[in-house]
Structures are given as structure tokens and as C-alpha cells.
Protein backbone atom coordinates (compact mmCIF):
# COMPACT_ATOMS: atom_id res chain seq x y z
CA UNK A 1 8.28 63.83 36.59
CA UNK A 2 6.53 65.32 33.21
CA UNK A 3 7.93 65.18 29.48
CA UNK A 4 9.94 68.40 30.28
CA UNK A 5 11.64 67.44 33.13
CA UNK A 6 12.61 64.02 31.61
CA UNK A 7 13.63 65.74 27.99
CA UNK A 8 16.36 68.43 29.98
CA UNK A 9 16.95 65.35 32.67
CA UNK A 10 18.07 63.10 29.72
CA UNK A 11 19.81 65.08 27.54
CA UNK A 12 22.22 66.69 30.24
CA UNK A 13 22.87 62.83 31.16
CA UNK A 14 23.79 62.34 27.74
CA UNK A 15 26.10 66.09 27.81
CA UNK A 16 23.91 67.33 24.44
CA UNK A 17 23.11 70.89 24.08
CA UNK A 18 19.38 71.91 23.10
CA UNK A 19 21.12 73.20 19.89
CA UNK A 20 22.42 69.26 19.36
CA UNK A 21 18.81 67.91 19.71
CA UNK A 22 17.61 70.58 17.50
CA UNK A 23 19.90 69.95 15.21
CA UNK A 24 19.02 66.32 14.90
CA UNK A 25 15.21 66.69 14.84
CA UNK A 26 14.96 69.16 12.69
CA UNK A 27 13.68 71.70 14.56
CA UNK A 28 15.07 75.18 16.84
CA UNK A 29 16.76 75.57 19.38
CA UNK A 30 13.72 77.90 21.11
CA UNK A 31 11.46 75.19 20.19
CA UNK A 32 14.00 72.80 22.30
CA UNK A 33 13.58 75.19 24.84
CA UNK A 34 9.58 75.32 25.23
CA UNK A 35 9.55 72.02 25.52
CA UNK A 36 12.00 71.87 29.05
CA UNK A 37 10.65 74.70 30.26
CA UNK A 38 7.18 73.36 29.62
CA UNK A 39 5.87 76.22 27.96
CA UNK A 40 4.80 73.92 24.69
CA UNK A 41 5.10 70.03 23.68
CA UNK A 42 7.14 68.03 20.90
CA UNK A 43 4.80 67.00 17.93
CA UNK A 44 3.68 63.68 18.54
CA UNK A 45 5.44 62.67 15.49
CA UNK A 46 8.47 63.77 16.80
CA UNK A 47 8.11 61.33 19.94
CA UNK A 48 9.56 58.35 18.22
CA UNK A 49 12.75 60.11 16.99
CA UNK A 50 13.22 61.93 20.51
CA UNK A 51 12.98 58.70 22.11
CA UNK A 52 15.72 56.99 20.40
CA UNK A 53 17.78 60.30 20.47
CA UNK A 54 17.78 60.36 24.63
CA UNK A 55 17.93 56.47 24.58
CA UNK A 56 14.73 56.15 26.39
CA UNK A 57 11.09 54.56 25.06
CA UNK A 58 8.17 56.61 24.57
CA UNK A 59 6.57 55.36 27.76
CA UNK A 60 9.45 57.06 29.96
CA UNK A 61 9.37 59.84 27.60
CA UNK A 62 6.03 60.75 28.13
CA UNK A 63 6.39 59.81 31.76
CA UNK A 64 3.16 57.09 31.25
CA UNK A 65 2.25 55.66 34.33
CA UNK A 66 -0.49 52.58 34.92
CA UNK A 67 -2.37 54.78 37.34
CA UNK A 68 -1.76 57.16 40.30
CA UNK A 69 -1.90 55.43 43.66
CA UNK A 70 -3.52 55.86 46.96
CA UNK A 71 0.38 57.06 48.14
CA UNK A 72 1.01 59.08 45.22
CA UNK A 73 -2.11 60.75 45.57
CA UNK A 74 -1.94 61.78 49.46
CA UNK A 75 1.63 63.26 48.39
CA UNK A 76 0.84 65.14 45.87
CA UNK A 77 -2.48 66.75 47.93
CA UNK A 78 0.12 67.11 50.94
CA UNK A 79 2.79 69.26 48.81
CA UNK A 80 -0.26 71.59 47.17
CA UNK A 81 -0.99 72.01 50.85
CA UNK A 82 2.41 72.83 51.89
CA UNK A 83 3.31 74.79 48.82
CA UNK A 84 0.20 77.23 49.43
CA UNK A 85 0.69 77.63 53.26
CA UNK A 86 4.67 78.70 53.05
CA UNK A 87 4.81 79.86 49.39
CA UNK A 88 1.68 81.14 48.77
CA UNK A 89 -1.74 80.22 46.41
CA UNK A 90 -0.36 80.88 43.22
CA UNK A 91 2.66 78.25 43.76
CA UNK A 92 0.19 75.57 45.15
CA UNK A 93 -2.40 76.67 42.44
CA UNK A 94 0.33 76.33 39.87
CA UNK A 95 2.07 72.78 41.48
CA UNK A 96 -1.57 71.37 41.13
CA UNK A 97 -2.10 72.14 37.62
CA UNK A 98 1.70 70.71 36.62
CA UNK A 99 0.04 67.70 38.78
CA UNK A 100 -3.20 67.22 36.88
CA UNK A 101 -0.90 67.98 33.21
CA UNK A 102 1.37 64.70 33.97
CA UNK A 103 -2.28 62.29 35.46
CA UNK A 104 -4.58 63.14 33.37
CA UNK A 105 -6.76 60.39 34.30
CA UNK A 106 -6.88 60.76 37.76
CA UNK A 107 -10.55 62.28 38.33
CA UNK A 108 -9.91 61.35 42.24
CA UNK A 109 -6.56 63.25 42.26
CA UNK A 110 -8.15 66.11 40.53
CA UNK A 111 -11.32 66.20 42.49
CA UNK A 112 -9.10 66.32 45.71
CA UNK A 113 -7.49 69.31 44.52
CA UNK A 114 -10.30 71.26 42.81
CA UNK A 115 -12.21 71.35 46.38
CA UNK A 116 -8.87 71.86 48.54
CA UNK A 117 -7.80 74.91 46.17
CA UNK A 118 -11.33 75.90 46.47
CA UNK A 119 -11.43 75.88 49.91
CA UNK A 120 -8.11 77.88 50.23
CA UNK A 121 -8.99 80.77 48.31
CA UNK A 122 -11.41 81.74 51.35
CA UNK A 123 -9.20 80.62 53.94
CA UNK A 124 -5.89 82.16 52.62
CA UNK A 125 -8.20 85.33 51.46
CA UNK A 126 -6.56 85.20 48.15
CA UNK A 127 -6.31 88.46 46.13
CA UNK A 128 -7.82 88.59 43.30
CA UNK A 129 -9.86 85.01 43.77
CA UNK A 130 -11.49 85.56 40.46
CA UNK A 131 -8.13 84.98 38.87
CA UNK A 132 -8.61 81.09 39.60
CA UNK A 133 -12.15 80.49 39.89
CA UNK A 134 -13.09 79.93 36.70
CA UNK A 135 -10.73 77.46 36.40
CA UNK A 136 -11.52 75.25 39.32
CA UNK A 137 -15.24 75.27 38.56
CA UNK A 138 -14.42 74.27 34.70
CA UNK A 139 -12.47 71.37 36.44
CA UNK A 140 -16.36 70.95 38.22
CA UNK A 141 -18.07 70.78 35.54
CA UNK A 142 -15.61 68.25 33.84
CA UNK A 143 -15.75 65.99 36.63
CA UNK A 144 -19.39 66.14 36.55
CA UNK A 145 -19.30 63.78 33.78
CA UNK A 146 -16.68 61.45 35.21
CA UNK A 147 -17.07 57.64 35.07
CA UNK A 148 -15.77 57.48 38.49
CA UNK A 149 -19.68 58.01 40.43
CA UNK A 150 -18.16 59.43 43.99
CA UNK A 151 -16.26 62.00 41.92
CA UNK A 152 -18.98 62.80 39.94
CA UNK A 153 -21.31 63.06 42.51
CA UNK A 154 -19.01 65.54 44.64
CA UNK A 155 -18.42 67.38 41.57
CA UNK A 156 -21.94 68.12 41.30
CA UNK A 157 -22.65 68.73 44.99
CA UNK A 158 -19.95 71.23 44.56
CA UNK A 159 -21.84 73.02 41.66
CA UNK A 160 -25.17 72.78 42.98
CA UNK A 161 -23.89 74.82 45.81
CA UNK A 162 -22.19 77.67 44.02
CA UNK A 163 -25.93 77.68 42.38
CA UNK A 164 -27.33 78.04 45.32
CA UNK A 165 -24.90 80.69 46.49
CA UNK A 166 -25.74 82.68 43.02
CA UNK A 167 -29.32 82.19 43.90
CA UNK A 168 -29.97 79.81 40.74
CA UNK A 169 -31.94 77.67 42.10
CA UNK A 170 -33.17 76.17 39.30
CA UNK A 171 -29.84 75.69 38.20
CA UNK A 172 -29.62 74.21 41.17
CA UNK A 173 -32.13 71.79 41.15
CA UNK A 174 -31.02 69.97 37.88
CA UNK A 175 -27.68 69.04 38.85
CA UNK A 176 -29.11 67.55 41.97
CA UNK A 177 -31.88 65.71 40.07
CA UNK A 178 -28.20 64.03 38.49
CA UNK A 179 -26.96 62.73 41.79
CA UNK A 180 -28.67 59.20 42.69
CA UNK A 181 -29.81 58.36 45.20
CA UNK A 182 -28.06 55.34 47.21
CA UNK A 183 -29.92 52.32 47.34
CA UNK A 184 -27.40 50.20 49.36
CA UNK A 185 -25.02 50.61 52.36
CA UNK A 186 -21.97 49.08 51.23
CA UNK A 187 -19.94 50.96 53.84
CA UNK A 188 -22.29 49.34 56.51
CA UNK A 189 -22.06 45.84 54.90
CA UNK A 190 -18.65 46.14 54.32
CA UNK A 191 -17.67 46.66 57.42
CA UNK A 192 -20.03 43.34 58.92
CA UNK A 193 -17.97 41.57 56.54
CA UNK A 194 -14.66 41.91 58.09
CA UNK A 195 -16.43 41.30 61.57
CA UNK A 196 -17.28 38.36 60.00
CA UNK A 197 -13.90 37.52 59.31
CA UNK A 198 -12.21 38.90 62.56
CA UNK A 199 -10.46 41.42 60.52
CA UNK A 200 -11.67 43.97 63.46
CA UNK A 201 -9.34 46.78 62.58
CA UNK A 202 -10.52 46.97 58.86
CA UNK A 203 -14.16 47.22 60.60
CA UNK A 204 -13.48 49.78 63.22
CA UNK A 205 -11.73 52.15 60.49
CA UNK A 206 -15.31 52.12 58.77
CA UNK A 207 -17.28 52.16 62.23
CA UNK A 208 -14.73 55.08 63.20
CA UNK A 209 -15.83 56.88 59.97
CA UNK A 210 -19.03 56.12 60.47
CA UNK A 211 -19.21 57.84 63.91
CA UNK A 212 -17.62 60.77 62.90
CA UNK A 213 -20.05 61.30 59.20
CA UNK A 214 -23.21 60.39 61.00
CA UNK A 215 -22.68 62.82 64.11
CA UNK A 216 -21.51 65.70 61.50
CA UNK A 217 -24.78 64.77 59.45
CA UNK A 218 -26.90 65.16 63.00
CA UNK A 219 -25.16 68.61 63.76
CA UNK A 220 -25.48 69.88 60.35
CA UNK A 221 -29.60 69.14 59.91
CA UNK A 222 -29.72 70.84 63.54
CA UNK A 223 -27.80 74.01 62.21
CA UNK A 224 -30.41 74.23 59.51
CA UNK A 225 -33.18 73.07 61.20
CA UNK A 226 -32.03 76.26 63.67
CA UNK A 227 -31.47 78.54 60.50
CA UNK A 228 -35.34 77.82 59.56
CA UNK A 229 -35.94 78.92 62.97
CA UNK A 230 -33.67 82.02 62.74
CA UNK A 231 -35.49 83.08 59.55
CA UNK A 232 -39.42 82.46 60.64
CA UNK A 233 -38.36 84.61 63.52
CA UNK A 234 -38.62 82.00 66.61
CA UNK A 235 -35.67 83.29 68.09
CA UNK A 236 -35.68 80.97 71.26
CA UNK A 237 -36.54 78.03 69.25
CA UNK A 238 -33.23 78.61 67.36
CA UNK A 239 -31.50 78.79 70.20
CA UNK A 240 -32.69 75.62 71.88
CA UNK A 241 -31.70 73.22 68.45
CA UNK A 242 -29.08 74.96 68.86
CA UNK A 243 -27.71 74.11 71.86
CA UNK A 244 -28.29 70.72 71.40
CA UNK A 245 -25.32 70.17 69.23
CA UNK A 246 -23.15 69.82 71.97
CA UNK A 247 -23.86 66.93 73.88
CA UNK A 248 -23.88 65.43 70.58
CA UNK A 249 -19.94 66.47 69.44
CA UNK A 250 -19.33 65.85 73.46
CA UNK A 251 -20.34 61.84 73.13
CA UNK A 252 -18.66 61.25 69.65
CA UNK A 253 -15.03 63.15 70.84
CA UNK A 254 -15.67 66.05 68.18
CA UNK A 255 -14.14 69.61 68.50
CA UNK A 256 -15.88 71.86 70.71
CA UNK A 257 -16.10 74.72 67.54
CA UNK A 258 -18.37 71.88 65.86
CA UNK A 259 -21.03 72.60 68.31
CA UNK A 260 -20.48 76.00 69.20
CA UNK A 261 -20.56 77.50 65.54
CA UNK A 262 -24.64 76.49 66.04
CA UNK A 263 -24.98 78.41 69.26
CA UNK A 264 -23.23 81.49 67.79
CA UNK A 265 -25.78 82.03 65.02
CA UNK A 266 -28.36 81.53 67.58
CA UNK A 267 -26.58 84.17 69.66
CA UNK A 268 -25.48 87.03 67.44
CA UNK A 269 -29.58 86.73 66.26
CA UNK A 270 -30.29 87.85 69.70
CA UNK A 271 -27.82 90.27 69.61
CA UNK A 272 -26.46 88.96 73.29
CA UNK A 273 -22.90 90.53 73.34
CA UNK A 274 -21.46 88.43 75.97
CA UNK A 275 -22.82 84.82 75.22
CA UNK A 276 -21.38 85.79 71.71
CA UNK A 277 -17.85 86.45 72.88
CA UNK A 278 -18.29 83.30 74.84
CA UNK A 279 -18.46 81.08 71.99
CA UNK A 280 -16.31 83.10 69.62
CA UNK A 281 -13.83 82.43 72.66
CA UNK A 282 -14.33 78.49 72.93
CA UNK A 283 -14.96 78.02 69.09
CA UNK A 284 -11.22 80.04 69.16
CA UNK A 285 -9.84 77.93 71.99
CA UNK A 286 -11.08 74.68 70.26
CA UNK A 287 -9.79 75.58 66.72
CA UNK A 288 -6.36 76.68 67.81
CA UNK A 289 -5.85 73.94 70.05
CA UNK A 290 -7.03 71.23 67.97
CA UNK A 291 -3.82 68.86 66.96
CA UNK A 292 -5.14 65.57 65.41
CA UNK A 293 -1.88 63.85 66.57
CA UNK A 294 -2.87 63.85 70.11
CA UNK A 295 -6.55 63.10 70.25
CA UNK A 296 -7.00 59.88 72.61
CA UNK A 297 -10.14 58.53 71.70
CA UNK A 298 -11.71 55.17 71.17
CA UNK A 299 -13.79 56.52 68.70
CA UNK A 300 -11.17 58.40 66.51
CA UNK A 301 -8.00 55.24 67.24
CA UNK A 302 -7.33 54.44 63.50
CA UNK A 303 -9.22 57.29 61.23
CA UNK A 304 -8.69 60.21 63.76
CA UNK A 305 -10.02 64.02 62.68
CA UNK A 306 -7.59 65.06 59.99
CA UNK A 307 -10.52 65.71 57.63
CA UNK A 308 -12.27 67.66 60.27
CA UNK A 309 -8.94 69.45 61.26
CA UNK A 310 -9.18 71.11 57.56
CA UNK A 311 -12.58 71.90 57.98
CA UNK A 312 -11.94 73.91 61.04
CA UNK A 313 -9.35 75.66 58.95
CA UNK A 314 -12.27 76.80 56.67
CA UNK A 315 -14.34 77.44 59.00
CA UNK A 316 -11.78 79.84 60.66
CA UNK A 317 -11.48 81.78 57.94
CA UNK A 318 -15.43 81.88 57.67
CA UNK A 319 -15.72 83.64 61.02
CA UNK A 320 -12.58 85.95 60.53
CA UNK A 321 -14.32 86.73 57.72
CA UNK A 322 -17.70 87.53 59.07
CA UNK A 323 -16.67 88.95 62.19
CA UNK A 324 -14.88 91.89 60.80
CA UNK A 325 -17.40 92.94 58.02
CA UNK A 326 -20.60 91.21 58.18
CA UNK A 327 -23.18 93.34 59.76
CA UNK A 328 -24.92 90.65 62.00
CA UNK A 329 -21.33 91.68 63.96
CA UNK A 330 -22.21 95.31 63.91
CA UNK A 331 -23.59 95.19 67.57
CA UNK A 332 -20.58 94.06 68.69
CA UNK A 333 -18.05 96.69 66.85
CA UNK A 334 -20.01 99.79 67.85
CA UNK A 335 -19.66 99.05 71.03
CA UNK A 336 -15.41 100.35 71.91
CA UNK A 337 -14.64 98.26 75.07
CA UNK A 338 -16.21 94.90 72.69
CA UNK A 339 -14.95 95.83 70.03
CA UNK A 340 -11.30 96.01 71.57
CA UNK A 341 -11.58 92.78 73.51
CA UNK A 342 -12.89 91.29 69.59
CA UNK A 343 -9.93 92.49 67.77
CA UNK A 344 -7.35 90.78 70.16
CA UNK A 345 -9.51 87.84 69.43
CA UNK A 346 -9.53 88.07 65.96
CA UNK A 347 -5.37 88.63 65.91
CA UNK A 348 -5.17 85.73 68.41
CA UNK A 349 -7.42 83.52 65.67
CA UNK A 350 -5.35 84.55 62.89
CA UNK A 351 -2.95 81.72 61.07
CA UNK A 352 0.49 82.41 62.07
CA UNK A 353 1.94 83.62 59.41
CA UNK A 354 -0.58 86.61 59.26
CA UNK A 355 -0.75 90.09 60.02
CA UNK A 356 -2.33 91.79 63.10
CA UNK A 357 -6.13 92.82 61.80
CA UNK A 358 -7.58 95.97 62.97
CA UNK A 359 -11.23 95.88 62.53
């Protein structure tokens, strides 16, 4: 609850008016107003007085908490989530914001919701993105000088890739040259540690996480490694790295769309229509089908996929995305009986509370 909600909360406990308050502080009765409906803020000199007047303390007043935690936190980011997918962006946008207002020291809250609204604005397809992204990258560059160093670092990594998307690489380049590099595994230590001390499900959360960061790191340098490819013109060597992603995602219990995302580049390069519509089919198959819930796994018993389960969310809206306009798909929409069989695809792909596309 914020200083608004607890200023109307306590004075229609206590059966005042916001004329009665104003009265009695000296101030309006629109001022009274601003302040519930959180359009403005008491004077801090007023604070005291207001206090004593909706027999509270300051503290409760202002709502001052110790610190947001780990609970708190996963909440909040759940409700932004929920509050964007049923009532759309700009009531998740505006949730997170009343969020950040009332823990204002909470870099690792505000971090978590920077990226996820981020994220959204491509996946949701937001109207009008540019309405909101100049706020969440101010938020970037903020956190880019936070005292907390994994927020600071991901704040940074999040910059230096909108500079690389604006082609500024030099840009680029400096806020990288800010990130240090890691000198010690703590993770990896950690987690010998409570081996150490037969705490085994403590250690298997970290080996868990482990698996599933080190096996995305391997399929990630082989998607670039295959991009270099792609770009030198080695066509067939792009398409062999390629296709080594999936044993990899097939030993470490990772969604098949993980792999398959690499092969596609590989094969819309070649232009090969139906080994395309293959693996928009399975990456399709995988992404829809994917339910963190029921994934039986040693690998994934206590962590699971929920992180990756929003990442195939982004990536869905990626290839909707590309699909429709991007001309590396051009082959496939000149060509009618393809480009019918793609469009049910597409609809089929679409989150549910979409409309039917027509490409």
C-alpha cells in the first residue's frame, strides 16, 4: 500500500471528509484529493501533522518498509505479468511504476520489471511502443550505476544491446568495458559447500541451474558461430553448427524450439521451403506445448524451466514477427499453397487471446 492508499484508507476509518483534513491542515480540499488519488504528495512538513491527524506514525504513513523480500518481489513481477496478459500493457506498465513509486530502493525489483516490460512490448506488439521506451531505458541507465553489481551488470548488458541494435558500436563498447569480468565461481563453490554439508537439495538447485545456463550458453555461441557462417556465405557450414544444437537441448531436457530456432536460420538461408515449415512446425509444437508444471526431469526436479518458458514467449513473438514481414520469409509467401499452409500456422502460434492474422 502507498501514502495515498493509506491517507483515504485512514481517514474513512476515522469517518472524516477530505474537506475535515483540509480544514485542519490548512490546506484544500483538491489538494486533499491529489494526494488519494495519487496525482501529487503532502509537503513533507505536513507529514508530522497528518500523522497525528489519522492516528498513525510517519513510518505507516509513508508506508516505509525495511526492504522488499524475495516473496514480495515474485508477487509483485507475477501481478505485472497478469495485469498485462488480461488487461493489457498500459495497466501492467502503469501497476509497475505505482510498484517502483512505493520501493524505491529495490534496484532488483526494478531491474525485474524494466526487462519483463521490455520484453512484452515485442511480444504483446504494443501500439505505439515508443510511448514507454524511453522510460524503461532511463530506468537502464539508472540501474547502470546501482550498488547492487548483478543489477548493474544486467542493466548494462541491456544497454549495450540496444547499442548494438542502433548500430553504435562504440557506444557499445564502453558500457561493456564497465562490466567486470568474474574472477571467481561462487555459484560453483557454493554449491561444493552444501555437498560438503549434505545439504544435497540446496546443491542440486545450483547444479540444476547450472545445467540449464551452461547448455543455453553452448546453443547460443553455436547460433552465432552459425550466423558468422550465414554471413561469410558457407551456407552448409551454417547448417551443420546448426544442427548440432539438438542433441545438445535433447541430453539436458530443454525445449525442442531451443534447438530448432538454429536450424531455421540455417534453413530459410537456403531458401528450402519444406525443411523450413518443418521446424516452424516443431519450434510451434514445442512452444505451445511447453507447460513447466509437468516436465519430469532429473535435471529440471527443483529449478524447472519457468525462466525458459518466458523466453519462449519472446521468442514466439520474434518469429510471428518475422514470419509475416521479414523478407528472408518472402520465398515462402509468394508461393499460394505455402503461404496458406503458413498462415494457419501462424493463427495456430498466436497467444490465445489474439486475433486470426492474415499475412
Amino acid at each position: 500500500m502507498n501514502i495515498s492508499q493509506e491517507i483515504r484508507k485512514r481517514r474513512l476509518a476515522l469517518n472524516m471528509t477530505q474537506e475535515q483534513v483540509a480544514t485542519r491542515l490548512g490546506v484544500s480540499a483538491p489538494a486533499v484529493n491529489k494526494w488519494e488519488r495519487g496525482a501529487s504528495y503532502p509537503d513533507i512538513t505536513l507529514i508530522p501533522a497528518l500523522a497525528r491527524l489519522l492516528n498513525t506514525d510517519a513510518n505507516t504513513l509513508l508506508s516505509f518498509e525495511e526492504g522488499l523480500s524475495p516473496e514480495k518481489n515474485l508477487a509483485i513481477q507475477r501481478e505485472v505479468e497478469r495485469r498485462v496478459r488480461e488487461e493489457g500493457y498500459d495497466a501492467g506498465f502503469s501497476y509497475a511504476r505505482e510498484q517502483l513509486r512505493a520501493y524505491p530502493s529495490s534496484d532488483e525489483l526494478a531491474i525485474t520489471l524494466a526487462s519483463y516490460l521490455d520484453g512484452a512490448l515485442m511480444l504483446y506488439q504494443v501500439p505505439d511502443p515508443e510511448r514507454y521506451r524511453p522510460q524503461i531505458e532511463a530506468e537502464y541507465e539508472r540501474l547502470a550505476s546501482s550498488s547492487v553489481n548483478a543489477v548493474r551488470d544486467q542493466a548494462l548488458t541491456m544497454l549495450a544491446a540496444k547499442a548494438m541494435a542502433q548500430e553504435d558500436c562504440g557506444r557499445a563498447q564502453t558500457l561493456l568495458d564497465r562490466i567486470p569480468e568474474p574472477t571467481i565461481d561462487k555459484q560453483e563453490q557454493q554449491a561444493a559447500l552444501y555437498m560438503k554439508q549434505g545439504d544435497y537439495e540446496r546443491a542440486e538447485r545450483l547444479w540444476e541451474t547450472r545445467v540449464t545456463k551452461s547448455a543455453g550458453a553452448l546453443i547460443a555461441a553455436l547460433s552465432n558461430l552459425s550466423e558468422i557462417a550465414l554471413r561469410q556465405g558457407s551456407l552448409d557450414e551454417a547448417r551443420d553448427i546448426a544442427r548440432r544444437a539438438e542433441p545438445i537441448a535433447r541430453a539436458c531436457d530443454l525445449p525442442r524450439w531451443m534447438s530448432a530456432t538454429l536450424e531455421l536460420g540455417a534453413e530459410v538461408a537456403q531458401h528450402d521451403a519444406e525443411a523450413t515449415m518443418r521446424l516452424l512446425e516443431e519450434i510451434a509444437a514445442s512452444m505451445k506445448h511447453m507447460h513447466v508444471d509437468d516436465i519430469d526431469s532429473p535435471l529440471h526436479r527443483y529449478v524447472g524451466l519457468t525462466g525458459i518458458s518466458q523466453l519462449s514467449q519472446q521468442m514466439l513473438a520474434l518469429i510471428l514477427a518475422e514470419v509475416q514481414t521479414d523478407d528472408a520469409y518472402a520465398f515462402l509467401r509468394q508461393d499460394p499453397a505455402l503461404n496458406e499452409r503458413m498462415r494457419a500456422l501462424i493463427n495456430s502460434m498466436q497467444p490465445q487471446d489474439s486475433h486470426p492474422t492474415s499475412i
